[in-house]
Protein backbone atom coordinates (compact mmCIF):
# COMPACT_ATOMS: atom_id res chain seq x y z
CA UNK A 1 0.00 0.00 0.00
CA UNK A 2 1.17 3.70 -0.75
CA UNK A 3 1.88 5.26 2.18
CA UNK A 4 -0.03 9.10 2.49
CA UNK A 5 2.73 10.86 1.42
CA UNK A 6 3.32 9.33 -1.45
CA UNK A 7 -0.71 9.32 -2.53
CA UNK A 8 -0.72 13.24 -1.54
CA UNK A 9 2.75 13.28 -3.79
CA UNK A 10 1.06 11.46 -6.87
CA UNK A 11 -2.62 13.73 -6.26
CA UNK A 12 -0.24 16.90 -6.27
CA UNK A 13 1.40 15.81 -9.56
CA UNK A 14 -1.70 15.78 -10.97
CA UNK A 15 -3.46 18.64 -9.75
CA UNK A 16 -0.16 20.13 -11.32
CA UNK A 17 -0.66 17.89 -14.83
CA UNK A 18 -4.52 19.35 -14.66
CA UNK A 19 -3.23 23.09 -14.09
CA UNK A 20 -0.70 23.48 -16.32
CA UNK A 21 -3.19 22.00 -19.05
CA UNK A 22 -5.44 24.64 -18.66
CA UNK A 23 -2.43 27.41 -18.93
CA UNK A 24 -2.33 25.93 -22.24
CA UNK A 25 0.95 23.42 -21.63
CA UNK A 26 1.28 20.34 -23.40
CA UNK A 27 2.27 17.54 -21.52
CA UNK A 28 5.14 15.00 -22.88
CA UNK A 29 6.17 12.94 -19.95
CA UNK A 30 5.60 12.25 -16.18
CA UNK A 31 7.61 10.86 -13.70
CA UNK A 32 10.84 10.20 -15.81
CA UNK A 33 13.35 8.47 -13.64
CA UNK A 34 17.38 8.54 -14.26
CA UNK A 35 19.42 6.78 -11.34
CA UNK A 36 18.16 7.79 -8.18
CA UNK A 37 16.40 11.08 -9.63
CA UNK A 38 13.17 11.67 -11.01
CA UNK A 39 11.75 14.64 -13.59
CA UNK A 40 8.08 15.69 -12.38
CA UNK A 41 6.55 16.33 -15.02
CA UNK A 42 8.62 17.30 -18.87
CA UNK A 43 5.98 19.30 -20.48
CA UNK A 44 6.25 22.10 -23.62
CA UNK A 45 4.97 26.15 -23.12
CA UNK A 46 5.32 27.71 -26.28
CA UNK A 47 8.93 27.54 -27.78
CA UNK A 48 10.09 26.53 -24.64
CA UNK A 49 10.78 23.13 -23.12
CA UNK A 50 10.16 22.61 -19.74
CA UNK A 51 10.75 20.47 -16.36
CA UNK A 52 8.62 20.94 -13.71
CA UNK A 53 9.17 19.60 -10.19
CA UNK A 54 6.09 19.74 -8.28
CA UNK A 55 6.39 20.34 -4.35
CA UNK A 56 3.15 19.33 -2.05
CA UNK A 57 3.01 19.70 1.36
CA UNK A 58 -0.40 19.58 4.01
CA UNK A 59 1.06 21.89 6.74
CA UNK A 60 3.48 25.18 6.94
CA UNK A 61 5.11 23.29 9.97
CA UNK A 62 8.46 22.78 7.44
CA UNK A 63 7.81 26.19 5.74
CA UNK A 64 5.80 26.65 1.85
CA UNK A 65 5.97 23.67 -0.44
CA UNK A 66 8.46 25.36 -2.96
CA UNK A 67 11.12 26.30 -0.21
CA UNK A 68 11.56 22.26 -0.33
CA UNK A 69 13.60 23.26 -3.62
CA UNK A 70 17.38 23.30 -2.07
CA UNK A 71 20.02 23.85 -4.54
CA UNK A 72 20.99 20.52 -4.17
CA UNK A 73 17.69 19.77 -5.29
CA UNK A 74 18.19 22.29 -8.53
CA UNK A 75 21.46 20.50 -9.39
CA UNK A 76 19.75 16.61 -9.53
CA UNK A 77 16.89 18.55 -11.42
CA UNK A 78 19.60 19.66 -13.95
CA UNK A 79 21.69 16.43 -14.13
CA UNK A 80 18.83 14.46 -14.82
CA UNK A 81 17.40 16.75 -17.49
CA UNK A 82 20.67 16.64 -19.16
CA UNK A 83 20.13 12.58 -19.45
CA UNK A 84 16.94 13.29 -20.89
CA UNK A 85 18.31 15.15 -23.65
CA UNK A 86 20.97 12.85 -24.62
CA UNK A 87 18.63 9.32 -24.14
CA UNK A 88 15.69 11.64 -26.23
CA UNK A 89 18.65 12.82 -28.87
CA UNK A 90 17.00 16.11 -28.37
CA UNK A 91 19.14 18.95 -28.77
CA UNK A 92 16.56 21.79 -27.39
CA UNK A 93 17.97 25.35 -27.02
CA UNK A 94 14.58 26.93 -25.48
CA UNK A 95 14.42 25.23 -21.80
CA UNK A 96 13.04 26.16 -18.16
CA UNK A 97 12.53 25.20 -15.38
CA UNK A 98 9.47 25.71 -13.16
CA UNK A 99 8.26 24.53 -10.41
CA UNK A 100 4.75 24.14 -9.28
CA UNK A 101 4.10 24.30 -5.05
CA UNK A 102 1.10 22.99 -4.25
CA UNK A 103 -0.77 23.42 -0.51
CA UNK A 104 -3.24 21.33 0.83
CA UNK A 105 -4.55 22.86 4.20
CA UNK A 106 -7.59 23.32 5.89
CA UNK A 107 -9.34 21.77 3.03
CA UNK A 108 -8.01 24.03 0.33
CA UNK A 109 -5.87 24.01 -2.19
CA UNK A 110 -3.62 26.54 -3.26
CA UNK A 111 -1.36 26.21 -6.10
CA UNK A 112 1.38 28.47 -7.10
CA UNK A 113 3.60 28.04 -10.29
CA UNK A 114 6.89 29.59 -10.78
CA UNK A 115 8.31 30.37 -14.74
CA UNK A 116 12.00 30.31 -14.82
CA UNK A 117 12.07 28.95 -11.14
CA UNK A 118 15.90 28.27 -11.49
């Protein structure tokens, strides 16, 4: 059985799939995994390419869901992206990063989605 976090995880990931639709994104691939890493969601805005990593949290106890984005975190992000890009043979010049922090509390949702997050 999935433990919570990981459900709340996979309903935030789609919540962010569903929101970024509606901004007009096109999504290419979820949950791409290289080594230890994973890639949120790989989706295209316009000309540009982009990774998204997708923070979710249910309380402020640990501080908003996209200060979970050390650079540590940032570096993986881009090491795994550039595997992408070599298994996919793409050779993209237009690419971004965003990140999409989503808060469950009190019954609510509030999602906030950074262009250019790093």
């Amino acid at each position: 059985m999935l433990s919570s976090t990981k459900e709340k995880g996979k309903e935030g990931e789609d919540l962010a799939v569903s929101f970024l639709v509606e901004k007009g994104f096109e999504i290419i691939e979820r949950n791409y995994r290289y080594g230890k890493g994973e890639l949120d969601i790989i989706a295209r805005d316009k000309e540009f390419l982009v990774f998204v990593e997708v923070k979710s949290r249910e309380s402020l106890e640990y501080g908003k869901p996209e200060e979970a984005i050390t650079k540590r975190k940032m570096s993986q992000v881009r090491k795994i992206t550039e595997a992408y890009l070599a298994e996919k043979d793409i050779r993209e010049e237009n690419i971004r990063f965003d990140v999409v922090a989503i808060l469950f509390l009190n019954d609510e949702v509030t999602i906030n989605h950074y262009e250019n997050a790093f």
